[in-house]
Protein backbone atom coordinates (compact mmCIF):
# COMPACT_ATOMS: atom_id res chain seq x y z
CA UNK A 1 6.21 -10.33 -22.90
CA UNK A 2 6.61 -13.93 -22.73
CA UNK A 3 4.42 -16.43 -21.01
CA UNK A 4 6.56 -17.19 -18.09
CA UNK A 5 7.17 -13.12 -17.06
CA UNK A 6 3.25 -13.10 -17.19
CA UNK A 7 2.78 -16.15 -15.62
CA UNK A 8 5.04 -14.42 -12.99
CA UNK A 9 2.84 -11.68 -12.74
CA UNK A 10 -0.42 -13.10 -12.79
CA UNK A 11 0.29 -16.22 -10.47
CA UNK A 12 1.21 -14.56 -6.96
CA UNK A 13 2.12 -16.29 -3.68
CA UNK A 14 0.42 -15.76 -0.51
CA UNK A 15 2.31 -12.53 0.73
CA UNK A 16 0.34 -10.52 -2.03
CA UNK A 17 -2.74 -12.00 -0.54
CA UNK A 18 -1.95 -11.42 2.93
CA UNK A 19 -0.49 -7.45 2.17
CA UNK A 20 -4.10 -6.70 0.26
CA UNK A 21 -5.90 -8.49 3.77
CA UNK A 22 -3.51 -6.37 6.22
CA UNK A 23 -4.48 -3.11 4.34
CA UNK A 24 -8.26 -3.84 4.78
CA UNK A 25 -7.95 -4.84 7.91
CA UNK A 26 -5.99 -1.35 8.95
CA UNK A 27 -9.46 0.18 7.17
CA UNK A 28 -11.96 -1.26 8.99
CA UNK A 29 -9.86 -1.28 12.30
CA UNK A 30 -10.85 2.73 12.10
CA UNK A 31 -14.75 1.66 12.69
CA UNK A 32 -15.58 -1.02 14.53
CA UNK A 33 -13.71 -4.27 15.91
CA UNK A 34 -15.18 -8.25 15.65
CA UNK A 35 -15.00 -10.33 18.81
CA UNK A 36 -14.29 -14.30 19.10
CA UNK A 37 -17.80 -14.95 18.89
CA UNK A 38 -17.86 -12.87 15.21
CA UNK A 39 -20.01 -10.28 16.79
CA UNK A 40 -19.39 -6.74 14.91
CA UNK A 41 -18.38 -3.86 17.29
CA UNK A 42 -19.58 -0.45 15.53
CA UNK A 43 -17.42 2.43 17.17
CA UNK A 44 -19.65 5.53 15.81
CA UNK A 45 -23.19 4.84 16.80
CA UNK A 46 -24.57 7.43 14.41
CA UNK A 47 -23.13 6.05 11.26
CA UNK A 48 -25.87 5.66 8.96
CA UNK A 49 -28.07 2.13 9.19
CA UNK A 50 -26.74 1.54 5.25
CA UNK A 51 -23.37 1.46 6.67
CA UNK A 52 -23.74 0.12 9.78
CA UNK A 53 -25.14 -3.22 7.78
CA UNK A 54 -22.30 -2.87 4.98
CA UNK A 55 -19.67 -2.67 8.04
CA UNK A 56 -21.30 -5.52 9.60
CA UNK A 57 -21.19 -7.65 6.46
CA UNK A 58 -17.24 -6.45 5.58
CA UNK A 59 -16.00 -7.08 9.09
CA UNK A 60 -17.03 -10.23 8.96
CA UNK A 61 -16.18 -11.45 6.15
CA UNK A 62 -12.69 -10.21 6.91
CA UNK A 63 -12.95 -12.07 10.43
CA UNK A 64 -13.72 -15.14 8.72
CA UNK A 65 -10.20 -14.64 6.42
CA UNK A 66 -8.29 -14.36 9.69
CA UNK A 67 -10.30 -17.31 11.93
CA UNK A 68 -12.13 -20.26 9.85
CA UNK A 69 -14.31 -20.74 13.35
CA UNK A 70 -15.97 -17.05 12.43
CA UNK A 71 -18.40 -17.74 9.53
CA UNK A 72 -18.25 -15.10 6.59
CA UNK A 73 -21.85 -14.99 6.38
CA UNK A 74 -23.97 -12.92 9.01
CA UNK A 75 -27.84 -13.88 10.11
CA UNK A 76 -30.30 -10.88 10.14
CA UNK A 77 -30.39 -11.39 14.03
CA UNK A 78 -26.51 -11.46 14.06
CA UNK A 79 -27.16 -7.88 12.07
CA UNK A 80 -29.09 -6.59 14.48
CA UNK A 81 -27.07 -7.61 17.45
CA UNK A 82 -24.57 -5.98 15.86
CA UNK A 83 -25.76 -2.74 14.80
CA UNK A 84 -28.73 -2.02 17.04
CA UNK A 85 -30.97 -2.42 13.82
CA UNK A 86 -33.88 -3.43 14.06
CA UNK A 87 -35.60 -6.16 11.91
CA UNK A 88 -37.42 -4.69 9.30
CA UNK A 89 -34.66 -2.28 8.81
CA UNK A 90 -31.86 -5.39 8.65
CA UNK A 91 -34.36 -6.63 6.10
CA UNK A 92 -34.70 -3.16 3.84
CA UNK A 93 -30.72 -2.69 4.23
CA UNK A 94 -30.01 -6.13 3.01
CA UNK A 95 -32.77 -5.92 -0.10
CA UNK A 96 -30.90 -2.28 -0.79
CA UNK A 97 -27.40 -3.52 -0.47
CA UNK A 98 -28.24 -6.98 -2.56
CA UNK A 99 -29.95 -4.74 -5.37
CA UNK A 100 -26.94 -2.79 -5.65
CA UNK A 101 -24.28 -5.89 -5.67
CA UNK A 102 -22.49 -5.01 -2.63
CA UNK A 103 -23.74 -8.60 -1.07
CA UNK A 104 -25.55 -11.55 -1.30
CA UNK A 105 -28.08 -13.64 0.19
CA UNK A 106 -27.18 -17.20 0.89
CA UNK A 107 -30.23 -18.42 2.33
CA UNK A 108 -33.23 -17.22 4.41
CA UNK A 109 -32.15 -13.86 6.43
CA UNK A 110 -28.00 -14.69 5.85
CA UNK A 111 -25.93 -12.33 4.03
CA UNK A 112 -22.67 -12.37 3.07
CA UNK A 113 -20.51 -9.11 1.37
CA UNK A 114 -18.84 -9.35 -2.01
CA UNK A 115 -15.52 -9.40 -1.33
CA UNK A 116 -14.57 -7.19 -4.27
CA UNK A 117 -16.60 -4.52 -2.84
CA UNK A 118 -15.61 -4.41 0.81
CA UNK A 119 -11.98 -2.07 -0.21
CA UNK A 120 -14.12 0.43 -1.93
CA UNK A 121 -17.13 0.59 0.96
CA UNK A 122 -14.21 0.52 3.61
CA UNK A 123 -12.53 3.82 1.34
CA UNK A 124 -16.23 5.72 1.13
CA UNK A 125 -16.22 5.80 4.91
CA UNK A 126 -12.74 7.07 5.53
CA UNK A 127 -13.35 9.69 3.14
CA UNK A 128 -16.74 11.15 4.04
CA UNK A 129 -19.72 11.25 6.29
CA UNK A 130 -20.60 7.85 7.59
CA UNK A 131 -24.16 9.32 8.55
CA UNK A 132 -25.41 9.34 5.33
């Protein structure tokens, strides 16, 4: 293959970016919605506090792709707001879901998901239990 077919391949334009965004968005659509403010809507209130804090950290980090006035990164009080969690538990989730690289802490009590991880968290709910 020469270099220009894999320069081709490797180099896409915007509309690959934007199809891989649309399908996520369809995904998370299915659990919960983000408002204006960037506040996470959960629509099963028993899903599991694990998920509920992955959801809350994937939604809006997909809000921010879509509106640059919705940061990507969530406070530990914007977690609870958001999933009803308290504190301590927004604390526990966010040590559990930073050990296992699904996100990130950038700075005292803010979190923000690895976007490479969001598809297959947003495919583990669609396919099974969110309770557990």
């Amino acid at each position: 293959m020469s270099i220009e077919e894999l320069k081709r391949k490797f180099l896409v334009d915007e509309d690959v970016v934007k199809a891989r965004l649309e399908n996520l968005l369809t995904k998370v659509l299915q659990h919960c919605v983000v408002d204006k403010k960037g506040r996470v809507h959960i629509n099963d209130a028993k899903m599991s506090g694990p998920n509920k804090f992955k959801l809350a950290l994937s939604a809006r980090y997909l809000a921010s792709q879509l509106d640059a006035a919705i940061s990507g990164s969530v406070s530990s009080a914007e977690i609870t707001d958001s999933t009803g969690l308290p504190a301590e538990q927004v604390a526990a989730r966010a040590k559990d879901a930073i050990d296992k690289k699904f996100a990130e802490s950038v700075g005292r009590g803010v979190y923000r998901a690895i976007p490479q991880k969001i598809d297959p968290f947003l495919d583990s709910l669609s396919a099974g239990d969110t309770r557990k």
